[in-house]
Protein backbone atom coordinates (compact mmCIF):
# COMPACT_ATOMS: atom_id res chain seq x y z
CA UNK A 1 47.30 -42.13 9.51
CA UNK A 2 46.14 -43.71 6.16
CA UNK A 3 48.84 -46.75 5.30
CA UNK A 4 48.68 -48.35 1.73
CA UNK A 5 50.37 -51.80 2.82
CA UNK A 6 52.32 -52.98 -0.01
CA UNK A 7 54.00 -55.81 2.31
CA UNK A 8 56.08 -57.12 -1.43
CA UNK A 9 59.85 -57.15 -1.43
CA UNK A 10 61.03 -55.73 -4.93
CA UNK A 11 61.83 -58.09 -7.95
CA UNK A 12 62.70 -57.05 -11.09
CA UNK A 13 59.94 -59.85 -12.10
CA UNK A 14 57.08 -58.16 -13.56
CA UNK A 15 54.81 -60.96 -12.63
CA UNK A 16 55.13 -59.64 -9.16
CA UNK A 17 52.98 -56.22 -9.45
CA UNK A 18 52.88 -55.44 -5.58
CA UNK A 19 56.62 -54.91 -5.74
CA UNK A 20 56.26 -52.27 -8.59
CA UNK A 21 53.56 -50.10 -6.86
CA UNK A 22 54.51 -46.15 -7.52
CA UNK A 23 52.36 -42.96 -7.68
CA UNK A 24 51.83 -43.77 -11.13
CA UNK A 25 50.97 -46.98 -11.25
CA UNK A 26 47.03 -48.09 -11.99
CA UNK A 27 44.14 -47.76 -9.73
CA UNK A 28 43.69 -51.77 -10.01
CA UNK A 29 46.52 -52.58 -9.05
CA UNK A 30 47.25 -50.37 -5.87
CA UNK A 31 46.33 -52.04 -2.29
CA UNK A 32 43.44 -50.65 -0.59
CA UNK A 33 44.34 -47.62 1.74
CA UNK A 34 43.42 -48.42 5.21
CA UNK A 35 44.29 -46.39 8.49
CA UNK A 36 47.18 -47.58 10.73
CA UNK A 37 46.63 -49.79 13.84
CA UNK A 38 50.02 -50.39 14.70
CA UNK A 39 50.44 -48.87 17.90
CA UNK A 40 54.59 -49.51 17.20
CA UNK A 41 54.59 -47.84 13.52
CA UNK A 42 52.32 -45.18 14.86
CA UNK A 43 54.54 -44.31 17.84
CA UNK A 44 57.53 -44.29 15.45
CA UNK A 45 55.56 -42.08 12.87
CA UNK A 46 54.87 -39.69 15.78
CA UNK A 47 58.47 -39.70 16.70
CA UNK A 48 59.67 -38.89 12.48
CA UNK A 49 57.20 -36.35 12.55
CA UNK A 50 57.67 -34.34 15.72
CA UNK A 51 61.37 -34.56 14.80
CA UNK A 52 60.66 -33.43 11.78
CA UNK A 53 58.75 -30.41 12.63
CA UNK A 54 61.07 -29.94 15.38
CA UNK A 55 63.66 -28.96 12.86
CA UNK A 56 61.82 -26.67 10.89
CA UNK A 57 59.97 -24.86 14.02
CA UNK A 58 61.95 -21.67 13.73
CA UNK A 59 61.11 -21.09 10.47
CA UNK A 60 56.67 -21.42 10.69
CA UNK A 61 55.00 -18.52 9.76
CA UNK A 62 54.40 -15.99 12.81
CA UNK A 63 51.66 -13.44 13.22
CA UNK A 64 50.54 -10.99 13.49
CA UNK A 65 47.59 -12.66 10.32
CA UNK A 66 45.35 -10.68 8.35
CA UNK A 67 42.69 -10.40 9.92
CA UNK A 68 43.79 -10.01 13.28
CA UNK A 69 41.94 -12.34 14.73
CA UNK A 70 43.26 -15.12 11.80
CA UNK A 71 45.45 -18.17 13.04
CA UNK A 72 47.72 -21.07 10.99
CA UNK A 73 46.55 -24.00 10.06
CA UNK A 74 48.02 -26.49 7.59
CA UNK A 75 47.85 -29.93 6.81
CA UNK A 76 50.95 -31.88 5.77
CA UNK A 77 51.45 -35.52 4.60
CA UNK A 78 54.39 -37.55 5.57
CA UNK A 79 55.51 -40.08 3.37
CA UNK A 80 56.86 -42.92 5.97
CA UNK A 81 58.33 -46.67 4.78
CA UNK A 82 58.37 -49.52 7.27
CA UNK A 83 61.34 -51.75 5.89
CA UNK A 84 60.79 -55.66 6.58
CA UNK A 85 61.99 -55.14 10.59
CA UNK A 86 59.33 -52.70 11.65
CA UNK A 87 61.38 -49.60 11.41
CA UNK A 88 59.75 -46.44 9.88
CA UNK A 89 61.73 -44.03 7.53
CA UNK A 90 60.82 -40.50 6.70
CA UNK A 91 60.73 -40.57 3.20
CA UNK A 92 59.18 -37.00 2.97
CA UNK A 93 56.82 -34.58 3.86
CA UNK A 94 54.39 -32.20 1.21
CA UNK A 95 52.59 -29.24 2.80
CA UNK A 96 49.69 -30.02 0.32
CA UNK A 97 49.23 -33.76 0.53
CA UNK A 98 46.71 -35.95 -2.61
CA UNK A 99 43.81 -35.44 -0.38
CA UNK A 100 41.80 -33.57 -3.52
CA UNK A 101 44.40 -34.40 -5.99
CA UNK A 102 42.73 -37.07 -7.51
CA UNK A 103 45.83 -39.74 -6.69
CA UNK A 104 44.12 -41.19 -3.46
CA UNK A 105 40.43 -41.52 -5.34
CA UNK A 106 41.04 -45.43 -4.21
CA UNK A 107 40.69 -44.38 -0.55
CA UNK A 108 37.36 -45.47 1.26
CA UNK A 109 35.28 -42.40 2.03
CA UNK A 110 35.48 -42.93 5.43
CA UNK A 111 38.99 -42.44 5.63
CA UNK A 112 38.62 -38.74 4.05
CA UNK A 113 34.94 -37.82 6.34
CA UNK A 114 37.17 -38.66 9.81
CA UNK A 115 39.60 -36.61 8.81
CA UNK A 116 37.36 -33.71 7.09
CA UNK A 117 35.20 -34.59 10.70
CA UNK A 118 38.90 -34.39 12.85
CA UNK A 119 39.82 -31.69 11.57
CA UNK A 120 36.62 -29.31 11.84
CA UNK A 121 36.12 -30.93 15.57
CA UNK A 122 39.64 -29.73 16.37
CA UNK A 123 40.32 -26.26 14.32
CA UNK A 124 37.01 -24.92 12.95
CA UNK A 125 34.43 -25.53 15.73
CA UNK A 126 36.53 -24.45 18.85
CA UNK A 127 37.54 -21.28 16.18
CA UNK A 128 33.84 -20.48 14.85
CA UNK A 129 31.73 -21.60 17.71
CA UNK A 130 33.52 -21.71 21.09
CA UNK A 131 33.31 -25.25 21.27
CA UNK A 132 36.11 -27.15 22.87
CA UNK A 133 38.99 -29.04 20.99
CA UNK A 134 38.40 -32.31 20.17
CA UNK A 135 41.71 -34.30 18.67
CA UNK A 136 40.01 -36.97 17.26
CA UNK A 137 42.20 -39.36 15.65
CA UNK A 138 44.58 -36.43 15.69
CA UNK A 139 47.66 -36.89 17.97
CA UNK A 140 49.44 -33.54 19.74
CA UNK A 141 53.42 -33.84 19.06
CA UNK A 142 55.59 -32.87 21.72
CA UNK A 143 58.21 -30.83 19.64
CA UNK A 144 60.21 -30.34 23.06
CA UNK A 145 60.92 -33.95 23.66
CA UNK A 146 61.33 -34.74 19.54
CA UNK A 147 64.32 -31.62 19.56
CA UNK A 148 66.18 -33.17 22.13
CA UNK A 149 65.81 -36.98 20.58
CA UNK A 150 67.73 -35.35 17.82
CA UNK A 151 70.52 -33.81 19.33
């Protein structure tokens, strides 16, 4: 999970850039994207997103794929905010997240070759190769248990 900590209340002072950090704003004056430690905010993120699926479930794409032997795999980026308590929002989710987009150049490498690495060592290898499925700093939701947190 890659978390660009802003950490600024907003002001309508424009001596207080943090607080006026958007999708637009410049390169310079953006935080540095790190990946989350938080064990809380990442439990909570987990919880927003497997609800979030959850809800959505019955309408994925089913096979039978073309080829037959084709499966699903998609990545999605979920926009969360942590307000000044510790509590995560869901702000939103896209189905084709600024990985390549050019708007998260300002992300260390590293962040982006874990999750190219993740991903391969999780869909691609086990897919191509045989090998088994390894989650790397991926994290299985339990849509089951998300569904009924809803209700």
């Amino acid at each position: 999970m890659i978390v660009l900590p802003y950490g600024q209340p907003y002001t309508p002072s424009p001596a207080v850039r943090a607080a006026h950090v958007s999708n637009i704003a410049k390169l310079q004056h953006l935080p540095k994207p790190s990946l989350l430690e938080d064990e809380s905010l990442i439990q909570q993120v987990g919880n927003l997103a497997g609800r979030a699926f959850a809800a959505v479930l019955e309408h994925a794409p089913r096979g039978p794929y073309t080829p037959r032997s084709a499966e699903l795999c998609q990545v999605f980026g979920l926009d969360i905010l942590a307000d000044a308590s510790g509590k995560a929002w869901l702000l939103e989710v896209n189905n084709y997240p600024a990985i390549a987009s050019g708007t998260m150049e300002h992300v260390d490498k590293a962040v982006y070759t874990r999750l190219v690495r993740d991903v391969m060592q999780l869909v691609v290898l086990p897919k191509v190769h045989g090998a088994d499925p390894a989650p790397g700093g991926w994290r299985e939701l339990d849509l089951e248990a998300a569904a009924a947190m809803a209700e």
